[in-house]
PDB file of N, CA and C in Angstrom:
ATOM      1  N   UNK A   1     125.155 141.579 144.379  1.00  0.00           N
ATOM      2  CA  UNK A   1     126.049 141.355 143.252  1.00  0.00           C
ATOM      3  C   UNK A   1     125.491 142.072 142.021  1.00  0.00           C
ATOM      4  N   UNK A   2     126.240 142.787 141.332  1.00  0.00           N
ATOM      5  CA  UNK A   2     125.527 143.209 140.685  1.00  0.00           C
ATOM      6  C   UNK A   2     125.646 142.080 139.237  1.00  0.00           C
ATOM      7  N   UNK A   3     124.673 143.002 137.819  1.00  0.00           N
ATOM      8  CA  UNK A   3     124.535 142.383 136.708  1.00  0.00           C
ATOM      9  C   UNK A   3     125.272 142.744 135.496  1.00  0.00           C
ATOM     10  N   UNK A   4     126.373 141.977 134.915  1.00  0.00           N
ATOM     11  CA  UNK A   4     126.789 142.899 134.175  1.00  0.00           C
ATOM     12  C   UNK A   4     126.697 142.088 132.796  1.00  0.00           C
ATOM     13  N   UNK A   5     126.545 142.209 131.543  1.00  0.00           N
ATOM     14  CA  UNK A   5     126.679 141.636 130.019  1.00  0.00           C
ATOM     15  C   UNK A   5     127.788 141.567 129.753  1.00  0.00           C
ATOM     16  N   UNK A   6     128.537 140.361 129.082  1.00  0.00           N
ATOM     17  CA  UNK A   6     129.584 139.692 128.778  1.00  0.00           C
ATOM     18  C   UNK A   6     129.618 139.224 126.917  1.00  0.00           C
ATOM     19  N   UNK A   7     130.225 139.263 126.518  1.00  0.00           N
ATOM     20  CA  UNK A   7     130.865 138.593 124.680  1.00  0.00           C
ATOM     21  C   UNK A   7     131.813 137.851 125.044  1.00  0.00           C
ATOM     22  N   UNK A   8     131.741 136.409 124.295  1.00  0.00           N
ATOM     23  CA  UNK A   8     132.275 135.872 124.681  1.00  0.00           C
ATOM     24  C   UNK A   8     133.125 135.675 123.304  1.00  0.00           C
ATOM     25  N   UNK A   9     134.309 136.090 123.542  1.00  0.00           N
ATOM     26  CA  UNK A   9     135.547 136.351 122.376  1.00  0.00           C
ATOM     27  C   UNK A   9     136.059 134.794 121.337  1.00  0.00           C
ATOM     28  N   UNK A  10     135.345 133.925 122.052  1.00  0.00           N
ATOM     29  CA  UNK A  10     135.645 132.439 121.608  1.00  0.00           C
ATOM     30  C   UNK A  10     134.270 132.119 120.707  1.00  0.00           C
ATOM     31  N   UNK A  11     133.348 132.321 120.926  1.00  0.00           N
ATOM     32  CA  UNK A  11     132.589 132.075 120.430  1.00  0.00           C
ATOM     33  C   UNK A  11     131.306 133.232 119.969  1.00  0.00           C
ATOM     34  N   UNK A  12     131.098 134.414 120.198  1.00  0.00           N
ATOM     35  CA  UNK A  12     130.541 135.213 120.305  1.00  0.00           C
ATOM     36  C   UNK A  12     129.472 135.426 120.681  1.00  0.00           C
ATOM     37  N   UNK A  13     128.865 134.459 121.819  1.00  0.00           N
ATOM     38  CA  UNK A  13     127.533 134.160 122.577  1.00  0.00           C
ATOM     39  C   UNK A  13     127.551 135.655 123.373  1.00  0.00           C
ATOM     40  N   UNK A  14     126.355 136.150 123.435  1.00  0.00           N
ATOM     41  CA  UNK A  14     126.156 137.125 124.618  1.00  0.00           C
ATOM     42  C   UNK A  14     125.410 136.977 125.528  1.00  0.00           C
ATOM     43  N   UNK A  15     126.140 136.959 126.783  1.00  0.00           N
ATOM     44  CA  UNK A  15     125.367 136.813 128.171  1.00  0.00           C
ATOM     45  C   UNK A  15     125.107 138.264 129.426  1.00  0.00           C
ATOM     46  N   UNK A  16     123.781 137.264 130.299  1.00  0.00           N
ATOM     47  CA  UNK A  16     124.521 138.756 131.696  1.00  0.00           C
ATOM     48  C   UNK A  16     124.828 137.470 132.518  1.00  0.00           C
ATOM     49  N   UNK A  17     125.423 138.140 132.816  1.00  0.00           N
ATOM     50  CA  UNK A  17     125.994 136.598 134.556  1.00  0.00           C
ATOM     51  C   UNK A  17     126.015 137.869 136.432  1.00  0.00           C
ATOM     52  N   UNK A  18     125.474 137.297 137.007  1.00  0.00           N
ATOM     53  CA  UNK A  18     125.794 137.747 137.991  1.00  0.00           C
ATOM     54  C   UNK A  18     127.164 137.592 138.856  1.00  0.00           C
ATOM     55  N   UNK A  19     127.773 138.488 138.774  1.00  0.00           N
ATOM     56  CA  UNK A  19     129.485 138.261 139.296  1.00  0.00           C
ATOM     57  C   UNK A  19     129.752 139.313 140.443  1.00  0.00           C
ATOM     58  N   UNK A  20     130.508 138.695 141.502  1.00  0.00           N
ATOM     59  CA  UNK A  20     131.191 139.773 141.975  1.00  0.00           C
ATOM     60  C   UNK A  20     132.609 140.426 141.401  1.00  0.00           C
ATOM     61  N   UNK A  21     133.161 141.176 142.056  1.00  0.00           N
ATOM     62  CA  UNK A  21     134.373 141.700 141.357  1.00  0.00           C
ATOM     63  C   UNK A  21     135.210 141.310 141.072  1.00  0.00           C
ATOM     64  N   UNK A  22     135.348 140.396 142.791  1.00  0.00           N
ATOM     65  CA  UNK A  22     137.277 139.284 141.984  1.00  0.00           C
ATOM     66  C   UNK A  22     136.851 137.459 141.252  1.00  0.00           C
ATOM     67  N   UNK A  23     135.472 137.800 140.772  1.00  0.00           N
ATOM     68  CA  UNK A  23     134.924 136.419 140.053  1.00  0.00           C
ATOM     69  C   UNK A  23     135.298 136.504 138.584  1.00  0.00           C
ATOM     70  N   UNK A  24     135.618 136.080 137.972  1.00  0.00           N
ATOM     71  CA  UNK A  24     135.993 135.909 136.416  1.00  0.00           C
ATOM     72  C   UNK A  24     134.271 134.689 136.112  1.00  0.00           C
ATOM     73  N   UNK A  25     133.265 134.887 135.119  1.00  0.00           N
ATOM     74  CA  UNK A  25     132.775 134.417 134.626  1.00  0.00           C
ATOM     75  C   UNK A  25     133.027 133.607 133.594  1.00  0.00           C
ATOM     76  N   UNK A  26     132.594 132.759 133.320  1.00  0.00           N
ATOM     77  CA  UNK A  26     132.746 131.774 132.030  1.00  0.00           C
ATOM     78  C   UNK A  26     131.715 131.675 130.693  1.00  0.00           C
ATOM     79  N   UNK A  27     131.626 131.270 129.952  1.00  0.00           N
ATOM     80  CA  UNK A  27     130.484 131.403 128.724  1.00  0.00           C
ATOM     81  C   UNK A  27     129.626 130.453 128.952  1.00  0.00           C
ATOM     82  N   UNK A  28     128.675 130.537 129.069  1.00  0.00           N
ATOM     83  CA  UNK A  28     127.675 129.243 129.360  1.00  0.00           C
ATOM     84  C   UNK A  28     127.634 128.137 127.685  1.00  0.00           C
ATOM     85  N   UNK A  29     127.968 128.998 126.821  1.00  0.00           N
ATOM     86  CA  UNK A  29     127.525 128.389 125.855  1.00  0.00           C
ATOM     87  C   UNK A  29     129.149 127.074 125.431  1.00  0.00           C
ATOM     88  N   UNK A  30     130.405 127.766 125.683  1.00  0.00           N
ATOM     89  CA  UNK A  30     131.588 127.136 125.442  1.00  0.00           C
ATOM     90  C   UNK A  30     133.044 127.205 126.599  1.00  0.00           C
ATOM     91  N   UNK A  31     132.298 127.928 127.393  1.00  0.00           N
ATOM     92  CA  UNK A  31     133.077 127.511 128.930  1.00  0.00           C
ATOM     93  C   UNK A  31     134.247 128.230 128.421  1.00  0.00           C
ATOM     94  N   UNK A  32     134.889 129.676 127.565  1.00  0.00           N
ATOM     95  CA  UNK A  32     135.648 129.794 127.596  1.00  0.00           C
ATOM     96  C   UNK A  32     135.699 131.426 128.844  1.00  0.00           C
ATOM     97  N   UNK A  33     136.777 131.977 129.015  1.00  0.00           N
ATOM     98  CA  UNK A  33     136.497 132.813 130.255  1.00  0.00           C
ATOM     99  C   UNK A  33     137.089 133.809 129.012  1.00  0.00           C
ATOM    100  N   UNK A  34     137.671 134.081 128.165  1.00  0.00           N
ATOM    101  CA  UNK A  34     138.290 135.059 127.566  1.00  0.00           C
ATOM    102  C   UNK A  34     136.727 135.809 126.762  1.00  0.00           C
ATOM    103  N   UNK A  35     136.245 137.022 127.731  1.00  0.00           N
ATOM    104  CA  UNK A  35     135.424 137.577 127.468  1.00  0.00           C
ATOM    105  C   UNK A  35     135.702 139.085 127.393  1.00  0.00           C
ATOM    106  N   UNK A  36     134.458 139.791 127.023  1.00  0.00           N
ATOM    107  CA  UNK A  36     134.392 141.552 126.861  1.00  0.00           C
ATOM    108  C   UNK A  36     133.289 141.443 127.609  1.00  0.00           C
ATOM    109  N   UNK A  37     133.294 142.326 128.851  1.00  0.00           N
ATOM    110  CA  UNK A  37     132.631 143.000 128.815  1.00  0.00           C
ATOM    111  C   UNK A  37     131.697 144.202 128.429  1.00  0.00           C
ATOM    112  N   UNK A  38     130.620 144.247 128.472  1.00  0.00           N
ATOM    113  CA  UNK A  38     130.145 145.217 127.742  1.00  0.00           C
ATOM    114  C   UNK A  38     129.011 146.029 128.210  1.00  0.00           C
ATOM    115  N   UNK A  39     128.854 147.038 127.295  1.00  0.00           N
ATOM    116  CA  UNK A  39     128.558 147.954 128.645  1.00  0.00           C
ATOM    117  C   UNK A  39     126.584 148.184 127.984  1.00  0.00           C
ATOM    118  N   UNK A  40     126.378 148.064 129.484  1.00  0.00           N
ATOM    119  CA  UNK A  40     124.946 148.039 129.643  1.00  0.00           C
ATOM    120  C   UNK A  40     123.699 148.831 129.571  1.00  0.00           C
ATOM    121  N   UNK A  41     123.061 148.982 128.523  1.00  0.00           N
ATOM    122  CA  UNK A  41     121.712 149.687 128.751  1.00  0.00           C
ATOM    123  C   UNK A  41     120.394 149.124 129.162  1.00  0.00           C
ATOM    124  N   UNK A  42     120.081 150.057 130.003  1.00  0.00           N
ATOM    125  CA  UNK A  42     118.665 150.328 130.716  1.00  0.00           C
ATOM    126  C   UNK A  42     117.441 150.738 130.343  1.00  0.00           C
ATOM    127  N   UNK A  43     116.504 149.913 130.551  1.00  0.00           N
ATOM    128  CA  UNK A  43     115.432 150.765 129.778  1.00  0.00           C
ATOM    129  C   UNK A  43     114.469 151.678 131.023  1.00  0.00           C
ATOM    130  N   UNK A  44     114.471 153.113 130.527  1.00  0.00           N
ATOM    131  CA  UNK A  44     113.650 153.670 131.557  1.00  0.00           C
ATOM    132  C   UNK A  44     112.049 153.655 131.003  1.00  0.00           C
ATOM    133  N   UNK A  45     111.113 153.812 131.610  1.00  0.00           N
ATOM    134  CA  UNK A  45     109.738 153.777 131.573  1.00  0.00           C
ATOM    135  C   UNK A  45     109.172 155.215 131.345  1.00  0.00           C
ATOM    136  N   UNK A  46     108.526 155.354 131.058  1.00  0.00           N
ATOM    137  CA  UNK A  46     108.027 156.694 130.272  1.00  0.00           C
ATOM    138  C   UNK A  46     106.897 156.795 130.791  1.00  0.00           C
ATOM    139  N   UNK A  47     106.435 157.969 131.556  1.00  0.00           N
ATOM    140  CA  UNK A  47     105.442 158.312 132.678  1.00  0.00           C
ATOM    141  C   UNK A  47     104.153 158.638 131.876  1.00  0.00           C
ATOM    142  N   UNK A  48     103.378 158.621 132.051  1.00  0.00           N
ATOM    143  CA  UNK A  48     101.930 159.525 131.420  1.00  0.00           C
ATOM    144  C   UNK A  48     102.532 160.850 131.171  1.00  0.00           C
ATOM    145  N   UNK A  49     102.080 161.454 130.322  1.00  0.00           N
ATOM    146  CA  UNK A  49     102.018 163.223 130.421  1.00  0.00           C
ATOM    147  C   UNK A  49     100.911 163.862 131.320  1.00  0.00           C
ATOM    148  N   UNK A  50     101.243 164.566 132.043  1.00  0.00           N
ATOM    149  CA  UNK A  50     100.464 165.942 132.661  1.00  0.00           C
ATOM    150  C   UNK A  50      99.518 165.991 132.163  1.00  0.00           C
ATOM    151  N   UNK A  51      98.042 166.197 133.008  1.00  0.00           N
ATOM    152  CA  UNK A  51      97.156 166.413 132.535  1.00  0.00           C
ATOM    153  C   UNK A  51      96.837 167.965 132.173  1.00  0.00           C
ATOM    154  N   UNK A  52      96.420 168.537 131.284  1.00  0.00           N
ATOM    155  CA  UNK A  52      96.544 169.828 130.932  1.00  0.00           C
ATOM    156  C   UNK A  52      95.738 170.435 132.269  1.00  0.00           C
ATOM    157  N   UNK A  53      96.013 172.035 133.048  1.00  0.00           N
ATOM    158  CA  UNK A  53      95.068 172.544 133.562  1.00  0.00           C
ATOM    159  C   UNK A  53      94.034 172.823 133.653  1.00  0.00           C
ATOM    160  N   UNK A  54      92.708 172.448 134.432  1.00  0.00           N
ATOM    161  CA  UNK A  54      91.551 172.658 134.144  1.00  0.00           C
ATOM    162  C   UNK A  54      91.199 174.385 134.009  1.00  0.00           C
ATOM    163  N   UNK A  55      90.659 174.838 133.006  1.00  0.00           N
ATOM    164  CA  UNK A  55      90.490 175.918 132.692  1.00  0.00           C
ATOM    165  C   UNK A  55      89.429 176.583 133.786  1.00  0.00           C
ATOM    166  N   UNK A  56      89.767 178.162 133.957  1.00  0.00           N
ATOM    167  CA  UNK A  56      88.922 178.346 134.606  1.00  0.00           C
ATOM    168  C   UNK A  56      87.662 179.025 134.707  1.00  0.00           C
ATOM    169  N   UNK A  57      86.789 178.601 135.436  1.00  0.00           N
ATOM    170  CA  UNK A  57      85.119 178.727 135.163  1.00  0.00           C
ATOM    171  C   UNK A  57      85.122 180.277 136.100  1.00  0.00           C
ATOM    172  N   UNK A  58      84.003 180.989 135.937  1.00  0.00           N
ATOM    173  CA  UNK A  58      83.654 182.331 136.717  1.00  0.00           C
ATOM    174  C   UNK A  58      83.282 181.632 138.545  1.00  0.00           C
ATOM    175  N   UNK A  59      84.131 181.767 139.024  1.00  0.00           N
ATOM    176  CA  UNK A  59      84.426 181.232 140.205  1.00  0.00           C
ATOM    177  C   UNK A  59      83.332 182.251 141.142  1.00  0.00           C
ATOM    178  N   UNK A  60      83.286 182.935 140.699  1.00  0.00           N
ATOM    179  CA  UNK A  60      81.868 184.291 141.276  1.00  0.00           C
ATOM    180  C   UNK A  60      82.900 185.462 141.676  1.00  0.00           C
ATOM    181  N   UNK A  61      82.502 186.647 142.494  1.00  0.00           N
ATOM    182  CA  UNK A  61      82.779 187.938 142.120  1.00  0.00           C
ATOM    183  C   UNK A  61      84.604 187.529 142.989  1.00  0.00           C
ATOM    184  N   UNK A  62      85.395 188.473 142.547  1.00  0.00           N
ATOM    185  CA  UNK A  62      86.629 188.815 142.968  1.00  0.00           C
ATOM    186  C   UNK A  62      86.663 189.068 144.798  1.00  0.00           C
ATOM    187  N   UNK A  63      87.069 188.171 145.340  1.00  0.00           N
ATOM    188  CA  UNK A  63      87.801 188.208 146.928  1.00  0.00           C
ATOM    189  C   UNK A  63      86.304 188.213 147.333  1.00  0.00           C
ATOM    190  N   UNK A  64      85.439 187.991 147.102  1.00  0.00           N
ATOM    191  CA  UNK A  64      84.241 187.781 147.798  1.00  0.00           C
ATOM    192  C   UNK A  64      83.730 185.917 147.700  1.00  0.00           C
ATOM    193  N   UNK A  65      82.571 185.574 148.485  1.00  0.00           N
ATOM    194  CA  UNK A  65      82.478 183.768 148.915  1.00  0.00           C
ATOM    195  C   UNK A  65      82.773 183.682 147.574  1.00  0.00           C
ATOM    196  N   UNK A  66      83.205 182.035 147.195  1.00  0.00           N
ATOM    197  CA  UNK A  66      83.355 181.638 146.248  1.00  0.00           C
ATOM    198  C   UNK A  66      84.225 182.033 145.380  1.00  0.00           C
ATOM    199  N   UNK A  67      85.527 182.715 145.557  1.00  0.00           N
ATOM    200  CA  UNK A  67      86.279 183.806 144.697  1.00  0.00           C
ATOM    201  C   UNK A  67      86.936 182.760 144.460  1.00  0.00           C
ATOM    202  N   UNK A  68      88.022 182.879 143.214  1.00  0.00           N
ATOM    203  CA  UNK A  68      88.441 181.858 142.799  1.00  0.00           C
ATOM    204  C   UNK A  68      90.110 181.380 143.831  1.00  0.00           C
ATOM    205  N   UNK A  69      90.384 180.048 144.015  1.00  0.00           N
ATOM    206  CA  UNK A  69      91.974 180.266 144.964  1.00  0.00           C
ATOM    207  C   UNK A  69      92.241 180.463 143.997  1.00  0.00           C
ATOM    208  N   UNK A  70      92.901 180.542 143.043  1.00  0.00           N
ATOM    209  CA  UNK A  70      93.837 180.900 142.073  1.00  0.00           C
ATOM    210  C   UNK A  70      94.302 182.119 141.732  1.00  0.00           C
ATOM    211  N   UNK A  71      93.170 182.858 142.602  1.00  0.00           N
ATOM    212  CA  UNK A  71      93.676 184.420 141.872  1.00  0.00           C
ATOM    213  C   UNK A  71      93.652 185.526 142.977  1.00  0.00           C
TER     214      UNK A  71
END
């Protein structure tokens, strides 16, 4: 079922109620059903940033042991 936020036009309490589709919700606060729905925001989470590339050190001579993968 999903979650959706409701105003309740009688009294102006704001709720979320879990409803299915052909359910009409009521106001918890004054039991009236003459409501708005309203429309819902989400909060997204905000990741770390990227750690910058480690710079690179003299990996030793070009395509010989120890050459760098990067290059």
């Amino acid at each position: 079922m999903p979650l959706y936020e409701y105003a309740c036009q009688e009294c102006g309490q704001h709720f979320e109620a879990l409803v299915r589709s052909d359910t009409i919700p009521e106001c918890p606060h004054c039991h009236s059903t003459t409501l708005e729905k309203q429309l819902s925001v989400f909060a997204t989470g905000k990741s770390a940033p990227e750690a910058p590339p480690s710079p690179c050190a003299g990996c030793g001579r070009a395509g010989g042991p120890g050459s760098c993968a990067f290059g």
